[in-house]
Protein backbone atom coordinates (compact mmCIF):
# COMPACT_ATOMS: atom_id res chain seq x y z
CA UNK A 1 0.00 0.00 0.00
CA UNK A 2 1.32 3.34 -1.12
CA UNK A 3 -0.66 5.08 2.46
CA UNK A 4 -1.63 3.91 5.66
CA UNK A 5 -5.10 4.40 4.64
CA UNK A 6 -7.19 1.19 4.27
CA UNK A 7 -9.91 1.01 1.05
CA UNK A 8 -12.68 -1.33 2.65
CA UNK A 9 -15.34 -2.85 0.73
CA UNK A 10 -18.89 -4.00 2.47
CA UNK A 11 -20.47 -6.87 0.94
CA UNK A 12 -24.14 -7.49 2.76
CA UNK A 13 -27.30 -7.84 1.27
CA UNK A 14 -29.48 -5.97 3.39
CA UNK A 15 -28.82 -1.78 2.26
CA UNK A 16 -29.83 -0.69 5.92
CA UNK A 17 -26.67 -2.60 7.24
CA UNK A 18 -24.22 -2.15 4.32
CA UNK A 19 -24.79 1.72 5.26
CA UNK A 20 -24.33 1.06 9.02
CA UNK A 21 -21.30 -0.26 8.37
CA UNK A 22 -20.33 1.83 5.60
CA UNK A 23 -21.08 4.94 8.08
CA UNK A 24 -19.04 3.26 11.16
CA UNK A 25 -16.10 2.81 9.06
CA UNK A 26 -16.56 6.07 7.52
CA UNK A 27 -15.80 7.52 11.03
CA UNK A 28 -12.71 5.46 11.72
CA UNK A 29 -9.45 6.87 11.50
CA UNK A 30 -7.60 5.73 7.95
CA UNK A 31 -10.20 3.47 6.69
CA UNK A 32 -11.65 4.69 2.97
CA UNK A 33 -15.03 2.34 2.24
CA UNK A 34 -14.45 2.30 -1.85
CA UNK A 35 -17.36 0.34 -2.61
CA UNK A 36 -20.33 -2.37 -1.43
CA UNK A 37 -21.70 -5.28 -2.55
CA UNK A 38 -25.15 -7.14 -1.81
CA UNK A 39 -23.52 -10.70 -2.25
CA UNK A 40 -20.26 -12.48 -2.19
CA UNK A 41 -20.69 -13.06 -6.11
CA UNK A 42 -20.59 -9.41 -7.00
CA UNK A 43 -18.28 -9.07 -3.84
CA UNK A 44 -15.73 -10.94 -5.91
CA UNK A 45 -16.49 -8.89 -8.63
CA UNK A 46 -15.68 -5.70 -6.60
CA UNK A 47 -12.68 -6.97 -5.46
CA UNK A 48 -11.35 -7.05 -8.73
CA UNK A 49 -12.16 -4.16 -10.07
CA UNK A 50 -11.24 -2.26 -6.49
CA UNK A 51 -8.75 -3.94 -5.00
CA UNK A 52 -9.41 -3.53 -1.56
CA UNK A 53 -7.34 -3.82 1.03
CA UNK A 54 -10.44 -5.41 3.41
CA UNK A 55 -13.69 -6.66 3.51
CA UNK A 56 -16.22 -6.96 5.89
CA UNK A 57 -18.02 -9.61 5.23
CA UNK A 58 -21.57 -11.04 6.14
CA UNK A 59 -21.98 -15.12 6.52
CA UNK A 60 -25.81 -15.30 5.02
CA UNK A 61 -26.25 -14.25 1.48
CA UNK A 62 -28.16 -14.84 -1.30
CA UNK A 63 -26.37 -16.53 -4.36
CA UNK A 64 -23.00 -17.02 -2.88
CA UNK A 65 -22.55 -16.57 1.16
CA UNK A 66 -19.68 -15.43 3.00
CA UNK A 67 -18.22 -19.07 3.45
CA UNK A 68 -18.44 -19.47 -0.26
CA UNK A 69 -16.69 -15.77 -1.13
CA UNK A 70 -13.86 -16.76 1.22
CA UNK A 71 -13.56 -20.81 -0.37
CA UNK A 72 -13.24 -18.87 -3.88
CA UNK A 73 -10.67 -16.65 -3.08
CA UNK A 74 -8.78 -18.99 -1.17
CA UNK A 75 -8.85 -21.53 -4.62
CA UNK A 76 -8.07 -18.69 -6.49
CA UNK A 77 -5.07 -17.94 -4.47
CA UNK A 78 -6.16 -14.69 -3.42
CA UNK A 79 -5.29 -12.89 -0.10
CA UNK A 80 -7.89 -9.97 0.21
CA UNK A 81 -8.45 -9.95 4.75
CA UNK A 82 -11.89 -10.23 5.71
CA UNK A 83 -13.34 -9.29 8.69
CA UNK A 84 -16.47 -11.18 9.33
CA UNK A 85 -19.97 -9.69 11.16
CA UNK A 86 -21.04 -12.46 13.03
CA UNK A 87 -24.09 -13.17 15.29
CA UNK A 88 -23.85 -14.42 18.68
CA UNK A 89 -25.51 -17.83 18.33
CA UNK A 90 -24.47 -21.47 17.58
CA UNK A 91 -24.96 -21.14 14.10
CA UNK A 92 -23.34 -17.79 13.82
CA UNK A 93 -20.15 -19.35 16.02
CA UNK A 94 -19.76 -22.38 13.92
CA UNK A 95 -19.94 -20.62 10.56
CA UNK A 96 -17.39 -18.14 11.84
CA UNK A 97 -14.95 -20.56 12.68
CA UNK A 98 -15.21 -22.37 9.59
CA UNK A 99 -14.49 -18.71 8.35
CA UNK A 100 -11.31 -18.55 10.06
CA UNK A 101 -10.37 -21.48 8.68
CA UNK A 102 -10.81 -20.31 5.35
CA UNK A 103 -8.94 -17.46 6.17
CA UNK A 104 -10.92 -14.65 7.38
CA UNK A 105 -8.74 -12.01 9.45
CA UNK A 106 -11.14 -12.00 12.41
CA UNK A 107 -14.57 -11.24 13.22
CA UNK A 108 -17.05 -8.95 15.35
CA UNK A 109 -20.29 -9.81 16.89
CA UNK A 110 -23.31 -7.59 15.40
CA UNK A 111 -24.22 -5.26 17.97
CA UNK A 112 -27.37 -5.34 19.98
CA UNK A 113 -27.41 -1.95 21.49
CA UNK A 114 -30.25 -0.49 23.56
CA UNK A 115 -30.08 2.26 20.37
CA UNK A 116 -28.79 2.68 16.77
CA UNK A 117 -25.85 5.13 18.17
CA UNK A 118 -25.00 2.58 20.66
CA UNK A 119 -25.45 0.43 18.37
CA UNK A 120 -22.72 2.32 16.42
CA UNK A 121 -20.54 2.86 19.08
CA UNK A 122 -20.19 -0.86 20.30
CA UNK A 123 -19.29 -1.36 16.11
CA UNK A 124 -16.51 1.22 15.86
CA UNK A 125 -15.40 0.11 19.38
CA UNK A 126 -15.09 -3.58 18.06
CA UNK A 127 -13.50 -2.83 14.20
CA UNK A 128 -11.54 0.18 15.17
CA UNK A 129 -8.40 -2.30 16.93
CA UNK A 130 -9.06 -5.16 14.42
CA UNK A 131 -8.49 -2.77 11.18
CA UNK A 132 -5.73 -1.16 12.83
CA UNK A 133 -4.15 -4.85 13.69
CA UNK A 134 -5.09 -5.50 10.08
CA UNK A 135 -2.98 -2.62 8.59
CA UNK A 136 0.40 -3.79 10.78
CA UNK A 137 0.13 -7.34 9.48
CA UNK A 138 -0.26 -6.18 6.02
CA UNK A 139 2.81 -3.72 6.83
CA UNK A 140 4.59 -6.66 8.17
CA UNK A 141 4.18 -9.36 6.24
CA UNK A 142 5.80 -6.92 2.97
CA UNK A 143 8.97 -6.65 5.47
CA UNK A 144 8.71 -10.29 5.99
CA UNK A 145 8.51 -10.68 2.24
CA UNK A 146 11.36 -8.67 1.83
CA UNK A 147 13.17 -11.04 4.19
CA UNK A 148 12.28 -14.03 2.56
CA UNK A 149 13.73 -12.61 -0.39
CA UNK A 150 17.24 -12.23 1.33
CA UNK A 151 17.13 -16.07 1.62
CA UNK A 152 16.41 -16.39 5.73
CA UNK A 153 14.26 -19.22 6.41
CA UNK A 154 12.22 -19.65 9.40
CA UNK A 155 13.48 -21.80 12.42
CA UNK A 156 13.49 -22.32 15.74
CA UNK A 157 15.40 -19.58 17.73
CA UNK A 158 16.98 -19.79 21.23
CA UNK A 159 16.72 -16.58 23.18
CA UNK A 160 19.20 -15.18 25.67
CA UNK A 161 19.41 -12.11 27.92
CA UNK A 162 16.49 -12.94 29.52
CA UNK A 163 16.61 -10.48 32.70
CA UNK A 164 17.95 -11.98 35.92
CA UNK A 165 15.27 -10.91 38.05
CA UNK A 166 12.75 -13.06 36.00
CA UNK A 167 15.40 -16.38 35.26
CA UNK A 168 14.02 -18.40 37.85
CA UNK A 169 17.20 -19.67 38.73
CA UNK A 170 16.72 -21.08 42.32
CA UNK A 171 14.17 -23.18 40.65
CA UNK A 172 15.80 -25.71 38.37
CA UNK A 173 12.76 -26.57 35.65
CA UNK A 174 11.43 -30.19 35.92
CA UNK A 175 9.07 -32.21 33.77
CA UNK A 176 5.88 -30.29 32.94
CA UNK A 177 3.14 -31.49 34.51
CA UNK A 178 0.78 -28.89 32.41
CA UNK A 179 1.21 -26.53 29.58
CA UNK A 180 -0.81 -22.90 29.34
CA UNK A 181 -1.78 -21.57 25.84
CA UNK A 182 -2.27 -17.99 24.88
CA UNK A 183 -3.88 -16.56 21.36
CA UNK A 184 -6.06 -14.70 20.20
CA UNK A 185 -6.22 -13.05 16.09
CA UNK A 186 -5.77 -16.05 14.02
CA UNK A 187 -5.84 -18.64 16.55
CA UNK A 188 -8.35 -21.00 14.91
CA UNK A 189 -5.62 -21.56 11.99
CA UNK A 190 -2.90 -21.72 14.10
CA UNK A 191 -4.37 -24.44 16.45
CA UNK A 192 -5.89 -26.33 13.60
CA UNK A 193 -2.12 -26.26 12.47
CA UNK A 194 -0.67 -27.44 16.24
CA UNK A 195 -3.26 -29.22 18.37
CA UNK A 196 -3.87 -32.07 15.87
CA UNK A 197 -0.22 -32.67 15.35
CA UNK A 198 0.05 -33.61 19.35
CA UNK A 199 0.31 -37.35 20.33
CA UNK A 200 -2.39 -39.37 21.64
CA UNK A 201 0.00 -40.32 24.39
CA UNK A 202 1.33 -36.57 24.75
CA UNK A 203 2.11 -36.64 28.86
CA UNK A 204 0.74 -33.33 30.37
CA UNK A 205 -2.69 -31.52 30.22
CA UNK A 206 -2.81 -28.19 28.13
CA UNK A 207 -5.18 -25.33 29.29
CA UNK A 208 -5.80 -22.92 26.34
CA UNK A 209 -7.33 -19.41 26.52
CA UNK A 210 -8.46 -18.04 22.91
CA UNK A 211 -9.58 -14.94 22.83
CA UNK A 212 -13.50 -15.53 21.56
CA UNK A 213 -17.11 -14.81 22.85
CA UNK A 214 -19.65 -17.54 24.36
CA UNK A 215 -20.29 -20.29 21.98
CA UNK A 216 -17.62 -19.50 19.58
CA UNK A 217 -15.41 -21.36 21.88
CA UNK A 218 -17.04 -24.37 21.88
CA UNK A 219 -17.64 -24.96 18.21
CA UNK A 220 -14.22 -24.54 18.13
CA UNK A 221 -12.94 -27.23 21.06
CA UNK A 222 -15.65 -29.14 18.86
CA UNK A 223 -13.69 -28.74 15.54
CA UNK A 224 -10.41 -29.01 16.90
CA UNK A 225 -11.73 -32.48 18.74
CA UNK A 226 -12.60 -34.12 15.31
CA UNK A 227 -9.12 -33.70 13.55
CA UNK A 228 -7.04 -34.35 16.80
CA UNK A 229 -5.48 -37.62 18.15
CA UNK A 230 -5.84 -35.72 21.73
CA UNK A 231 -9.13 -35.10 23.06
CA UNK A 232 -9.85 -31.56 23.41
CA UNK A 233 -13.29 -29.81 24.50
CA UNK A 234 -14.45 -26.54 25.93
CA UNK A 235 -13.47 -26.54 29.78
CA UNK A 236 -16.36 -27.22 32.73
CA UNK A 237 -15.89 -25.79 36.89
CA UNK A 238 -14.84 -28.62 38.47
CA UNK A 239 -13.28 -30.84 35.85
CA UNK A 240 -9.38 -32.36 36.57
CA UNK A 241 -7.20 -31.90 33.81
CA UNK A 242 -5.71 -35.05 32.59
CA UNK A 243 -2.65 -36.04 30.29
CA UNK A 244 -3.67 -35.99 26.55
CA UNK A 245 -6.57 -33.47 27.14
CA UNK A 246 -6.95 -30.13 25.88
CA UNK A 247 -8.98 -27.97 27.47
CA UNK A 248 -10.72 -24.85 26.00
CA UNK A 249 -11.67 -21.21 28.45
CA UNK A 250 -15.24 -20.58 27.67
CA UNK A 251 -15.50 -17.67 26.38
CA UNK A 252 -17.27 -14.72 28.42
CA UNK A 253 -15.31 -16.44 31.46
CA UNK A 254 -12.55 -16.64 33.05
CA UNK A 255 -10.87 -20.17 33.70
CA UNK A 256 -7.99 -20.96 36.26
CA UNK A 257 -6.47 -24.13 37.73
CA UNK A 258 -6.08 -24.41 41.32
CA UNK A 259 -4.64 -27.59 43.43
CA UNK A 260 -6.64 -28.88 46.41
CA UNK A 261 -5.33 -31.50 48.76
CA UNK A 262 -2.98 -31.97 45.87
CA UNK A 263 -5.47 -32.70 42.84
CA UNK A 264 -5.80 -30.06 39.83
CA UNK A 265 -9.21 -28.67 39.71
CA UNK A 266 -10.21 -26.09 37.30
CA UNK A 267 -12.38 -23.33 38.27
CA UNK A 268 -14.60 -21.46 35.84
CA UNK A 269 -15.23 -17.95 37.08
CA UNK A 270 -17.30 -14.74 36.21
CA UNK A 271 -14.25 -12.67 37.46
CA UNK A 272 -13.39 -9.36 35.70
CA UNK A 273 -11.82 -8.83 32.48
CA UNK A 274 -8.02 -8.49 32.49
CA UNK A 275 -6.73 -6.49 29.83
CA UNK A 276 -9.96 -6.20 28.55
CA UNK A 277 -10.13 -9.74 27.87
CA UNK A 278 -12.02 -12.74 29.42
CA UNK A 279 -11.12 -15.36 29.25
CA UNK A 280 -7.27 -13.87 29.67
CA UNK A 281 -4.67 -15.06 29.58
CA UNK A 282 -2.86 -13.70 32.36
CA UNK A 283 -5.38 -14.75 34.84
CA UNK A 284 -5.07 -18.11 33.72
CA UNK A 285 -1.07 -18.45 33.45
CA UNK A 286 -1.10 -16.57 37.02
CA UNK A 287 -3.07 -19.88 38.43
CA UNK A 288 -0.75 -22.52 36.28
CA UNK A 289 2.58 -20.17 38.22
CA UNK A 290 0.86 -20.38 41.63
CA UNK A 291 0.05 -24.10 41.27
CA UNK A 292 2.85 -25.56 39.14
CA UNK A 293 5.56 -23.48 38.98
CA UNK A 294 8.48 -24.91 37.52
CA UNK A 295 6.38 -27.67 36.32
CA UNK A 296 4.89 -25.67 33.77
CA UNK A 297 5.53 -24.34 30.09
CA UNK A 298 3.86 -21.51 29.00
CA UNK A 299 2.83 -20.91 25.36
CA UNK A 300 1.58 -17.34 23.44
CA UNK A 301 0.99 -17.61 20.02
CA UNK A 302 -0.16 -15.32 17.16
CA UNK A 303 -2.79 -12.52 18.57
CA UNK A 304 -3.00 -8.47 19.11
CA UNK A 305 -2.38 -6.85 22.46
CA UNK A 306 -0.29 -8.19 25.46
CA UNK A 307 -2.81 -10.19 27.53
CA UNK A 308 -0.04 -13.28 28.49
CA UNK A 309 2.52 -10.93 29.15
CA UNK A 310 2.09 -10.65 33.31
CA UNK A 311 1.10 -14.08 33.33
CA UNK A 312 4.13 -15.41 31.32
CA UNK A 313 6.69 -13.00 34.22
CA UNK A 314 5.33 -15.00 36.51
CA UNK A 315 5.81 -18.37 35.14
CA UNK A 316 9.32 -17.48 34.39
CA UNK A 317 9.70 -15.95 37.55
CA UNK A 318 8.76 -19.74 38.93
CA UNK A 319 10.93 -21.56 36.51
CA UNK A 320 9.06 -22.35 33.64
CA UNK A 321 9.57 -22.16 30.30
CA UNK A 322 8.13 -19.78 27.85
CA UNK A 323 7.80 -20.12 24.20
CA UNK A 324 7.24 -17.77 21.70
CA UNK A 325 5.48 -18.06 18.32
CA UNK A 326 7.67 -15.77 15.38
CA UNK A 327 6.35 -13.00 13.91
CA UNK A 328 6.57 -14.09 10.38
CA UNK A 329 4.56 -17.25 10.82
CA UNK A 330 2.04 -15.17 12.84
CA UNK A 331 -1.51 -13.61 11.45
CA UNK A 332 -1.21 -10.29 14.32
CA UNK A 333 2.34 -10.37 15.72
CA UNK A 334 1.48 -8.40 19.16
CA UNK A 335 0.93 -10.67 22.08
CA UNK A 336 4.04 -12.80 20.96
CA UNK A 337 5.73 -9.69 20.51
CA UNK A 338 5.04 -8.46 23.73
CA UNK A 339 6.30 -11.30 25.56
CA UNK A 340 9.61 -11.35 23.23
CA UNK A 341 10.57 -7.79 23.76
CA UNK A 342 9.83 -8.05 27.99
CA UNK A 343 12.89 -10.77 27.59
CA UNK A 344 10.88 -13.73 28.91
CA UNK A 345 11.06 -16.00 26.09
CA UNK A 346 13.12 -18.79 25.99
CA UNK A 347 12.46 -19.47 22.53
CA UNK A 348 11.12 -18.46 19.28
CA UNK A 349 9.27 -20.49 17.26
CA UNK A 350 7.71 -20.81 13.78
CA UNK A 351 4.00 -22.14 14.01
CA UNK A 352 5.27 -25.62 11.88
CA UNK A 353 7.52 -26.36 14.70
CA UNK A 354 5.39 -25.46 17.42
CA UNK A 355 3.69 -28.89 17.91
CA UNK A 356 7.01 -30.82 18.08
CA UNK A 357 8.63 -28.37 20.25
CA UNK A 358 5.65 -28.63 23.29
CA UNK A 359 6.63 -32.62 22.40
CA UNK A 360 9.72 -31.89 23.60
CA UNK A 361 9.46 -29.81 26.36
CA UNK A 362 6.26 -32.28 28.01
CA UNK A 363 8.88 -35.44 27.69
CA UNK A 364 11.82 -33.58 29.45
CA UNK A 365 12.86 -35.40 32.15
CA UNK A 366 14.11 -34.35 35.33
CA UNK A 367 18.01 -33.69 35.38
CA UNK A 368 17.59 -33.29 31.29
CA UNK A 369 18.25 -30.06 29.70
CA UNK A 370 15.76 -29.21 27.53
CA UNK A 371 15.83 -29.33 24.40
CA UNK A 372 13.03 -28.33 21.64
């Protein structure tokens, strides 16, 4: 892109919402709407003769739906991000995450405000951090590009100078006896890409927090559950996690692991958002520090903001490892990021070698150095 300004195209079919959103991105800072469509057909026609940088896109359409826009650019071979308008139901959650999977950019929940201007104002509120996430990643994946082009190729990457203060280093680290994950912006792909590449027999429990409404999280536990080896499923209050078991924060809550008279017992809570997020990820990885310690690895992968970041000082502070997903393999490279440039990672990691390397680190044995 020559600017910094976005050209957005709105394909809906019903006029009084293509102008909603047409007048909500209107009003956000360096986002031009070029042009609208009333189906994904002519949407694909628009994005040829346009060439936008983003769509928003609806999921029911007449003619060709949002699924089938995103399955024909993605055959054609073309990388247009889409930000999808979802509703907050099953259907709505399921179709979304197949959307991901195609390769939509993210999504936002239609708004349900008390009035059309708060209406308005929860929309802007919701797009506003998505576009601008959308306009880095498009920023970086042209320096990543131009990287490629040198002839670097992606690999794992051991970190050093990780501050003193945070090395742990009264705590030797042992075998993990549980692993936190932390995502959010392209997290569907990414754990579609990791989680079914784990064992049946992988050793340790992994608690996972993905940044997603109620509902959404389930159909996606469900989806990751059909293509995995490991069983993996949206997370209950009460249940014990066990080895080979994934289990998914619900989303609207916030999900922690405590240990009582010794046994692991996750707790599903309607605590407060931290960092504006719940489920977050630091409120989770605080619980895994408190109750595991040095028996823990810690995990952020591709997402915006810095929700992990506390959470992953305080595993390291306890001895545990952190791992880091790399920004070129990432769709938003901000929570990562975050984590990377506070000096707590112990290692960098592409998202094709992320699988084997939480292989690794669950199988290290005590006295071993670890090695993923």
């Amino acid at each position: 892109m020559a600017t910094s300004t976005i050209r957005a195209l709105v394909v809906d079919d019903s006029a009084l919402y293509r102008k909603f959103v047409t007048s909500v991105l209107n009003e956000i800072p360096d986002v031009e709407v070029v042009g609208t469509a009333t189906n994904g057909r002519i949407g694909l026609e628009k994005i040829q003769s346009l060439k936008p940088d983003l769509i928003t896109l609806d999921l029911e359409m007449p003619e060709l739906d949002g699924l089938g826009l995103l399955r024909e650019l993605s055959d054609s071979g073309q990388k247009v991000p889409a930000i999808m308008i979802s509703s907050l139901t099953a259907e709505g959650a399921k179709a979304t995450n197949t959307a991901l999977q195609l390769g939509a950019f993210d999504f936002v929940l239609k708004p349900v405000g008390k009035s059309p201007d708060e209406s308005r104002e929860q929309l802007k509120q919701d797009l506003a951090p998505k576009i601008k996430a959308c306009l880095f990643t498009l920023h970086s994946r042209k320096r990543a590009a131009a990287r490629a082009s040198g002839g670097q190729s992606p690999q794992s990457v051991p970190v050093k100078k990780i501050p003193q203060s945070l090395q742990g280093a009264a705590k030797p680290r042992l075998k993990p006896e549980i692993i936190g994950i932390g995502v959010s912006t392209g997290g569907p792909v990414a754990l579609s890409k990791v989680i079914p590449q784990l064992p049946e027999d992988f050793p340790c429990p992994i608690l996972l927090v993905q940044h997603m409404p109620p509902m959404f999280t389930k159909s996606l536990a469900d989806d990751l559950n059909r293509t995995s080896a490991i069983e993996v499923m949206e997370a209950e209050n009460g249940m014990v996690p066990e080895a080979g078991q994934v289990l998914i924060a619900p989303g609207g809550t916030q999900m922690r692991v405590v240990k009582m008279n010794g046994r692991p017992i996750v707790q599903i809570t309607d605590d407060p958002p931290e960092r504006s997020c719940r489920p977050s990820v630091d409120y989770l990885f605080r619980s895994i520090a408190h109750s595991y310690g040095n028996r823990a690895v810690g995990a952020i992968l591709t997402g915006m903001g810095d929700d992990g970041t506390l959470g992953c000082k305080l595993l390291k502070r306890a001895g545990a490892m952190i791992l880091t997903q790399d920004e070129a393999s990432c769709v938003v490279y901000g929570m990562p990021r975050s984590v990377f440039e506070a000096g707590i990672s112990d290692r960098v990691v592409p998202l094709e070698n992320i699988s084997g390397s939480l292989v690794a680190a669950a199988r290290l044995t005590t006295g071993q150095g670890m090695v993923v």
